[in-house]
Protein backbone atom coordinates (compact mmCIF):
# COMPACT_ATOMS: atom_id res chain seq x y z
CA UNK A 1 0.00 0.00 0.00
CA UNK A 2 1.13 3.56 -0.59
CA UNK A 3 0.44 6.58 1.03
CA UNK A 4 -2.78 8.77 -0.51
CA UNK A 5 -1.46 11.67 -2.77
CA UNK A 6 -2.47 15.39 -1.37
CA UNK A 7 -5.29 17.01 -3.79
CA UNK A 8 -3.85 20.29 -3.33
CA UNK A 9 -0.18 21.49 -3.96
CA UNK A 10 2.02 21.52 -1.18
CA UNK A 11 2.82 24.14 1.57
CA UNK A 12 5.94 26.32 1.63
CA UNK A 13 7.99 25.27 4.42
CA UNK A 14 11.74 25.27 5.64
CA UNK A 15 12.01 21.91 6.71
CA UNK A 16 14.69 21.12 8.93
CA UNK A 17 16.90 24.15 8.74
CA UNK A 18 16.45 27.23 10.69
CA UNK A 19 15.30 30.25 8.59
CA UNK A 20 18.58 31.74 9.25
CA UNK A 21 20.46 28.77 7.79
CA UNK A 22 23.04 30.04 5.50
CA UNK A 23 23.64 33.10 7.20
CA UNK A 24 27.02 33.92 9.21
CA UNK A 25 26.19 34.35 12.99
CA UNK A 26 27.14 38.19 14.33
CA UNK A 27 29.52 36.48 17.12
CA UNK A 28 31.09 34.97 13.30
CA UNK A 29 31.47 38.56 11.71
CA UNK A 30 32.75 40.04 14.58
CA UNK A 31 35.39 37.67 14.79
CA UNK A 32 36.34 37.59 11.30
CA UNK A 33 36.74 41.43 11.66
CA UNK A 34 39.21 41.12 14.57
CA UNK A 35 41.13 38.73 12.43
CA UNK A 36 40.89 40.85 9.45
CA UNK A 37 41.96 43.90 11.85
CA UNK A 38 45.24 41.43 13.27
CA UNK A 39 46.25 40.85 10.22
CA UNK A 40 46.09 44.33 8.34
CA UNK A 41 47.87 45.48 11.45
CA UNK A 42 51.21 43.27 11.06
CA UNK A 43 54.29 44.96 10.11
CA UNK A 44 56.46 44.01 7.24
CA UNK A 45 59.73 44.08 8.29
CA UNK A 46 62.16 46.97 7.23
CA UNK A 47 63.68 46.97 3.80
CA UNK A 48 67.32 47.85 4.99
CA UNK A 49 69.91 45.33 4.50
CA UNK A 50 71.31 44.91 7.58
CA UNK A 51 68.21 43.60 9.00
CA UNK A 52 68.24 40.45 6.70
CA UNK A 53 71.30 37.53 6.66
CA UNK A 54 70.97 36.36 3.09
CA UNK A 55 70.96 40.14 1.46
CA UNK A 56 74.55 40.68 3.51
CA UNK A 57 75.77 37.41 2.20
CA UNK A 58 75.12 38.25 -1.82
CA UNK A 59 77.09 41.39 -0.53
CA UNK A 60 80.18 39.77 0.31
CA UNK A 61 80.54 38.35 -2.68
């Protein structure tokens, strides 16, 4: 036996998921923006040669 067909269509529902499904959390943004913020803040380190080993070794050559 199968079960009887509905005569009409069917309702619009979500299911399972949450209606926010999909959807980064605000604790998520937040903490992407702190990481985002960390990393834009780093420093390069400076471009004179005495602060790097390998550009005073192609010196001495």
């Amino acid at each position: 036996m199968s079960a009887p067909t509905p005569a009409g269509p069917r309702p619009e529902d979500r299911g399972l998921q949450p209606p926010a499904f999909g959807r980064p959390s605000p604790a998520l943004i937040a903490r992407a923006d702190r990481g985002y913020a960390r990393f834009l803040a780093v420093q390069a380190p400076a471009a004179a040669t005495g602060d790097h080993d390998q550009d005073d070794a192609a010196g001495a050559r």
